[in-house]
C-alpha atoms as a PDB file:
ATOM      1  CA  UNK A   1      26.554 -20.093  10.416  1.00  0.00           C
ATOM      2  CA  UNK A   2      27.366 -21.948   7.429  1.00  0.00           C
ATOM      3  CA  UNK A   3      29.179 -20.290   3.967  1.00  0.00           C
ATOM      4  CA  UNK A   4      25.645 -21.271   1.926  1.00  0.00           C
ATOM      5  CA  UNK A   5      23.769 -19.045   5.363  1.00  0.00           C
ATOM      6  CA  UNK A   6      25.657 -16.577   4.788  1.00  0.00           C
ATOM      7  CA  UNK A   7      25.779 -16.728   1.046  1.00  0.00           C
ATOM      8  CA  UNK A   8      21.683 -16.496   1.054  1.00  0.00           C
ATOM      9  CA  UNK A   9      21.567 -13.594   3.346  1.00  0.00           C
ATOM     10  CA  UNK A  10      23.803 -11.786   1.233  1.00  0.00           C
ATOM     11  CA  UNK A  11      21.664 -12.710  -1.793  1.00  0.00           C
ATOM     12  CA  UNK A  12      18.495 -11.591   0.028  1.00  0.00           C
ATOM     13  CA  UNK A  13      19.555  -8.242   1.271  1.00  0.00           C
ATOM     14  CA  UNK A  14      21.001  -8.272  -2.594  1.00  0.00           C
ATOM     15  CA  UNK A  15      17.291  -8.363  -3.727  1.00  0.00           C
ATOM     16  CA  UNK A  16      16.349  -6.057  -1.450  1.00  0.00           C
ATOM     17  CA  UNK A  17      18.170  -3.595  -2.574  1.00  0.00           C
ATOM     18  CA  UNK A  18      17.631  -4.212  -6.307  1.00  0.00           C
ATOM     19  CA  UNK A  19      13.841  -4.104  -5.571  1.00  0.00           C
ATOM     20  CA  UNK A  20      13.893  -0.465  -3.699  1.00  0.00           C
ATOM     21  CA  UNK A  21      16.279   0.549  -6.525  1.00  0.00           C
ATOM     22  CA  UNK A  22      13.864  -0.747  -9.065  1.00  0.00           C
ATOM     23  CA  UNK A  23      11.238   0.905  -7.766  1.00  0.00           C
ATOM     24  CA  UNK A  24      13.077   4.457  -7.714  1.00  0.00           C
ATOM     25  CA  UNK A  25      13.771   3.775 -11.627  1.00  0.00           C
ATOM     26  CA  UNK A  26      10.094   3.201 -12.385  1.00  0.00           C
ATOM     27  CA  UNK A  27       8.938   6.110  -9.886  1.00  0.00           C
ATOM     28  CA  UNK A  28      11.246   8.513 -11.217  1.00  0.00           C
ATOM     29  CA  UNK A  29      10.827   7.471 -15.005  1.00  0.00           C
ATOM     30  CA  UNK A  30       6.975   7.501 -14.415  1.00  0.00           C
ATOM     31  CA  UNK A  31       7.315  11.165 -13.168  1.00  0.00           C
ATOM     32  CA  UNK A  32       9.193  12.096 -16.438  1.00  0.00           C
ATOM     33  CA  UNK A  33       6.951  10.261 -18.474  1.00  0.00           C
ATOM     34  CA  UNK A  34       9.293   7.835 -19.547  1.00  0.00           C
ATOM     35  CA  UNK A  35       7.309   4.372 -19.049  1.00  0.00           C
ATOM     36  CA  UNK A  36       5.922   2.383 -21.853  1.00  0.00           C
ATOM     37  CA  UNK A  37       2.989  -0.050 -20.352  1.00  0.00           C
ATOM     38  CA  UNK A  38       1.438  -3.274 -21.867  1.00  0.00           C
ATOM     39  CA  UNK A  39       2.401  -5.752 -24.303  1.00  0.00           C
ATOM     40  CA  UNK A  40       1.555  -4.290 -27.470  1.00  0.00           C
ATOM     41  CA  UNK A  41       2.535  -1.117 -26.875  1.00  0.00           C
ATOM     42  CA  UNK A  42       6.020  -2.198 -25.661  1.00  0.00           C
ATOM     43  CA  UNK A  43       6.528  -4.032 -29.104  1.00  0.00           C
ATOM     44  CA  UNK A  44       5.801  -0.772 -30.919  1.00  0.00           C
ATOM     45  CA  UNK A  45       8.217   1.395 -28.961  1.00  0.00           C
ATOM     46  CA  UNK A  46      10.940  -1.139 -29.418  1.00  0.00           C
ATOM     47  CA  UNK A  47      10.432  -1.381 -32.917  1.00  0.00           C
ATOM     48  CA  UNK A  48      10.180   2.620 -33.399  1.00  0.00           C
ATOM     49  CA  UNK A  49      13.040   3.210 -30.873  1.00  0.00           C
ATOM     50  CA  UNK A  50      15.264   0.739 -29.601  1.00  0.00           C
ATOM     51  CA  UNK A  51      17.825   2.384 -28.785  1.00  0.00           C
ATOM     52  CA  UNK A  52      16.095   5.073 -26.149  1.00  0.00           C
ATOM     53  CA  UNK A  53      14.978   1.753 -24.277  1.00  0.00           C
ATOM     54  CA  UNK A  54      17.489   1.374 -21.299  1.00  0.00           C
ATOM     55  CA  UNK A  55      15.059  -1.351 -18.923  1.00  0.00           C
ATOM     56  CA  UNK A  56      12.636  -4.071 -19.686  1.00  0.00           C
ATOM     57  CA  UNK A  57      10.562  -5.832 -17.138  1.00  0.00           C
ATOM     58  CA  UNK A  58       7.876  -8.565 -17.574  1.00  0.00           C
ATOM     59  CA  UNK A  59       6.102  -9.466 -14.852  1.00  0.00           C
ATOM     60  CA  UNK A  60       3.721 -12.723 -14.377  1.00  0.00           C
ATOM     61  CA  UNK A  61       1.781 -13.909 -11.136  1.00  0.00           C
ATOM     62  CA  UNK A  62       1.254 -17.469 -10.627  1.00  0.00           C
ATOM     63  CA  UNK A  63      -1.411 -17.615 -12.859  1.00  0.00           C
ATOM     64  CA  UNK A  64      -0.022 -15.965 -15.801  1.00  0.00           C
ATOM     65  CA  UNK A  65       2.705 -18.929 -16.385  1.00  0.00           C
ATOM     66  CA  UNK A  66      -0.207 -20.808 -17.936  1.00  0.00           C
ATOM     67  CA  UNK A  67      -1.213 -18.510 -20.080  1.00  0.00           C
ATOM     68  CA  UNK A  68       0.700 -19.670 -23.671  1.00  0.00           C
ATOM     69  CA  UNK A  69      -0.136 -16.265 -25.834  1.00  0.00           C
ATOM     70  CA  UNK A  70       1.587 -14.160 -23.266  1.00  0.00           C
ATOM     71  CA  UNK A  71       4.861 -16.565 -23.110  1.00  0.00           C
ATOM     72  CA  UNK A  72       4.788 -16.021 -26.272  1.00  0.00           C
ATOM     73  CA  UNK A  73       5.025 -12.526 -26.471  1.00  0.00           C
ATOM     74  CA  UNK A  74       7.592 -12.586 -23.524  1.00  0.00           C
ATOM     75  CA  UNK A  75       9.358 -14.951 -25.503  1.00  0.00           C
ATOM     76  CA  UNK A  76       9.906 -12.542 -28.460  1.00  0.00           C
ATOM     77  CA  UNK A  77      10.230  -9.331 -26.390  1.00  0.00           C
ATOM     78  CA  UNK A  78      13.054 -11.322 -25.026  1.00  0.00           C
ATOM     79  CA  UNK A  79      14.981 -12.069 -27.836  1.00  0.00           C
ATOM     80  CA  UNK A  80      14.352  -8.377 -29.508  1.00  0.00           C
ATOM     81  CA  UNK A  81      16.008  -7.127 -25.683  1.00  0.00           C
ATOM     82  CA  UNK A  82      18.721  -9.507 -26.209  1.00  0.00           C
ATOM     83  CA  UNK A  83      19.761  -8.433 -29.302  1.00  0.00           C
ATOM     84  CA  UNK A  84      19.132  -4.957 -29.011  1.00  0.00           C
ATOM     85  CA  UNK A  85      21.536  -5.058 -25.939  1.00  0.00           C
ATOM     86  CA  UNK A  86      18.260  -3.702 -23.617  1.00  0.00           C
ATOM     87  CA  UNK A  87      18.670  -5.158 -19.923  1.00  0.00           C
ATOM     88  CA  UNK A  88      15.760  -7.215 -19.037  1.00  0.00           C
ATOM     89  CA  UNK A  89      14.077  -8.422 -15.169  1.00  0.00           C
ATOM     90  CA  UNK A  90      11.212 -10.266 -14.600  1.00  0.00           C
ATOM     91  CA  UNK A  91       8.789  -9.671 -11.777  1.00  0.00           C
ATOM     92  CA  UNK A  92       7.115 -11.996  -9.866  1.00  0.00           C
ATOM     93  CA  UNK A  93       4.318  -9.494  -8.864  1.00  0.00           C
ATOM     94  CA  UNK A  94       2.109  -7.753 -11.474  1.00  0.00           C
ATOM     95  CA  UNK A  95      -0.041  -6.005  -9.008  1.00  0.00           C
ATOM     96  CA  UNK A  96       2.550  -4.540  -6.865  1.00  0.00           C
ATOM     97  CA  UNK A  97       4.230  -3.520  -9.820  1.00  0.00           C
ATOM     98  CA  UNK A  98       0.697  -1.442 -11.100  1.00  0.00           C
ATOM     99  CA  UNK A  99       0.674   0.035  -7.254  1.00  0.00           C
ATOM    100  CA  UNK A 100       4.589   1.160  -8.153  1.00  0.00           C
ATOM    101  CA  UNK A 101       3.265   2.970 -11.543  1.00  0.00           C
ATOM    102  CA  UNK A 102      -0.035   4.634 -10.378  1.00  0.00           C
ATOM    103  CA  UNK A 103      -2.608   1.754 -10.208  1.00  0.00           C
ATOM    104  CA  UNK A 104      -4.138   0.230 -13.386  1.00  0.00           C
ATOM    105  CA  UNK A 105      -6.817   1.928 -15.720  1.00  0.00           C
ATOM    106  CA  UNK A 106      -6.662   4.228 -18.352  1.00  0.00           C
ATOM    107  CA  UNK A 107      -9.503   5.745 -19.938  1.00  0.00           C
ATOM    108  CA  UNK A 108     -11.900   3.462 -17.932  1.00  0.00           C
ATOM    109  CA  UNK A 109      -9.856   0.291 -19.238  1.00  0.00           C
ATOM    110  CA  UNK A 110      -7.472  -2.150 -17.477  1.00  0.00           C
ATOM    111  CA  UNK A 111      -3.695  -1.341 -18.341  1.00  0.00           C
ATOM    112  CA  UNK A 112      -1.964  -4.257 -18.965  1.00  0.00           C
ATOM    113  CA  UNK A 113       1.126  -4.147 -16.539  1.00  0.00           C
ATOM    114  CA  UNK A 114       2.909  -7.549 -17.946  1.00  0.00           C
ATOM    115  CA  UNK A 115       5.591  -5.465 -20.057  1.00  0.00           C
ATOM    116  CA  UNK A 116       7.057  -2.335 -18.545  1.00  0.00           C
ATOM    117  CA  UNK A 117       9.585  -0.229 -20.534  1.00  0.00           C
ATOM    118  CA  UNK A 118      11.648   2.648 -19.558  1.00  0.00           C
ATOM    119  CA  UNK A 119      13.308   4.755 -21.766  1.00  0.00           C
ATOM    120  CA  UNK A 120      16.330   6.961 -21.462  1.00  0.00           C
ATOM    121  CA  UNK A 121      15.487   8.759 -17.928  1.00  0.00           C
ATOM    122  CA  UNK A 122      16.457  12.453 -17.560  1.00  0.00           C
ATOM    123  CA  UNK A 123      17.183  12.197 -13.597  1.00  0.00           C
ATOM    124  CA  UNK A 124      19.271  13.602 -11.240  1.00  0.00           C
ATOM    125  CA  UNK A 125      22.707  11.542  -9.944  1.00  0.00           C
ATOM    126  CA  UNK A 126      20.502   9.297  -7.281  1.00  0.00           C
ATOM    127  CA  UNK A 127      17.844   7.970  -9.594  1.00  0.00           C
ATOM    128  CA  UNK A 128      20.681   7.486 -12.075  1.00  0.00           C
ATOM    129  CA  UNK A 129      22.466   5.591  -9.344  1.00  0.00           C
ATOM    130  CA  UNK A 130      19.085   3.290  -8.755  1.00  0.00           C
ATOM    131  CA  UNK A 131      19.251   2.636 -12.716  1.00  0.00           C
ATOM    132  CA  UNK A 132      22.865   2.021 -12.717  1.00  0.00           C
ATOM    133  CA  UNK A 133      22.443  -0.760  -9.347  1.00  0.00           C
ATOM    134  CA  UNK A 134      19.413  -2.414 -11.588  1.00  0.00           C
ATOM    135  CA  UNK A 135      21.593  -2.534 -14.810  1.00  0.00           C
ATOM    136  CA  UNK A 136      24.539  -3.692 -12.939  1.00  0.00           C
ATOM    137  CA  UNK A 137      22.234  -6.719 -11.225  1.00  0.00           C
ATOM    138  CA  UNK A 138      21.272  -7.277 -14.767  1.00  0.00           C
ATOM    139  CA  UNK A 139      24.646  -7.153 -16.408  1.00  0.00           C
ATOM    140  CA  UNK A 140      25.845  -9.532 -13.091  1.00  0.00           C
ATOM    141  CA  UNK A 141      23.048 -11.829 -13.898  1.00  0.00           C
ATOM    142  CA  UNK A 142      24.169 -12.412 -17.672  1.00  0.00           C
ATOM    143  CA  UNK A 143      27.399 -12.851 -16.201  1.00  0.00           C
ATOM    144  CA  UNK A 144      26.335 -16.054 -14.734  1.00  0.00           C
ATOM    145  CA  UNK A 145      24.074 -17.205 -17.419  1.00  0.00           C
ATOM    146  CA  UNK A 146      21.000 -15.836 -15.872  1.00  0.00           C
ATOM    147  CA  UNK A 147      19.763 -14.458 -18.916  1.00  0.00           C
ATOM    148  CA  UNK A 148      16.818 -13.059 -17.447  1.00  0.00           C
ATOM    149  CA  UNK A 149      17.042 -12.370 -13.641  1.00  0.00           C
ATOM    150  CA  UNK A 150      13.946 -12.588 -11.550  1.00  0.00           C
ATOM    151  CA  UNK A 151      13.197  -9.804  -9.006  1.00  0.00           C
ATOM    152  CA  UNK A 152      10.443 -10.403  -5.728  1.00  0.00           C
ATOM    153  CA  UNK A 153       8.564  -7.033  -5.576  1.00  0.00           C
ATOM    154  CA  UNK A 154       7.716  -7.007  -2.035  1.00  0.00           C
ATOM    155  CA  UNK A 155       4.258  -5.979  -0.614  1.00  0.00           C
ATOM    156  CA  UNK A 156       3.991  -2.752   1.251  1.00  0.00           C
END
């Protein structure tokens, strides 16, 4: 086996465990009612409260990179996250992340799942460990100029 081999299977069990620990976050904030979901309403939390916002996650499918309005938007959100010190992923998987937060339709509409906030969870010492592994991938990320690290949700 060959240093890059064994340098990839690190970096895939890595993901692995970022993705189970980024599902805990969202399960557990979505319990205490700490998730902000959609777009729009994720650009008026972060204007009205920045500083209770401790995850941002975008997430896109393939067919969403065409899509110039909602680059756009992810393009700003970004920058607000970035200044705002707010630790940011993005997902490659919109529907697996709508599974992870309950499904998809509120009051008879479809939620829009592309912009996922949680806010200052109130959790015991194991879902703050799963928040502290996700803002430490983050931090790692930045670290190497990966300004905004992309996570595989994986299908169950």
């Amino acid at each position: 086996m060959t240093f890059e081999e064994l340098n990839a299977d690190c970096s895939v069990e890595r993901m692995d465990s970022v993705s189970k620990a980024l599902e805990e976050v969202l399960s557990a904030a979505l319990l205490q009612g700490c998730i902000t979901v959609g777009v729009y309403e994720a650009a008026k939390s972060l204007n009205v409260d920045p500083d209770n916002v401790v995850l941002c996650i975008l997430a896109t499918d393939d067919e969403d990179v065409k899509d110039v309005a909602l680059q756009i938007h992810f393009t700003l959100i970004q920058a607000f996250c970035c200044e705002n010190d707010i630790d940011i992923l993005r997902v490659n998987n919109t529907r697996r992340l709508a599974e992870i937060l309950g499904g998809g339709k509120q009051g008879g509409e479809q939620m829009d799942f592309h912009c996922v906030l949680v806010t200052s969870p109130r959790t015991s010492t194991a879902k703050n460990q799963a928040l502290w592994k996700v803002n430490h991938f983050c931090h790692e990320s930045r670290c190497m100029d990966q300004w905004v690290p992309v996570i595989n949700l994986p299908e169950r």
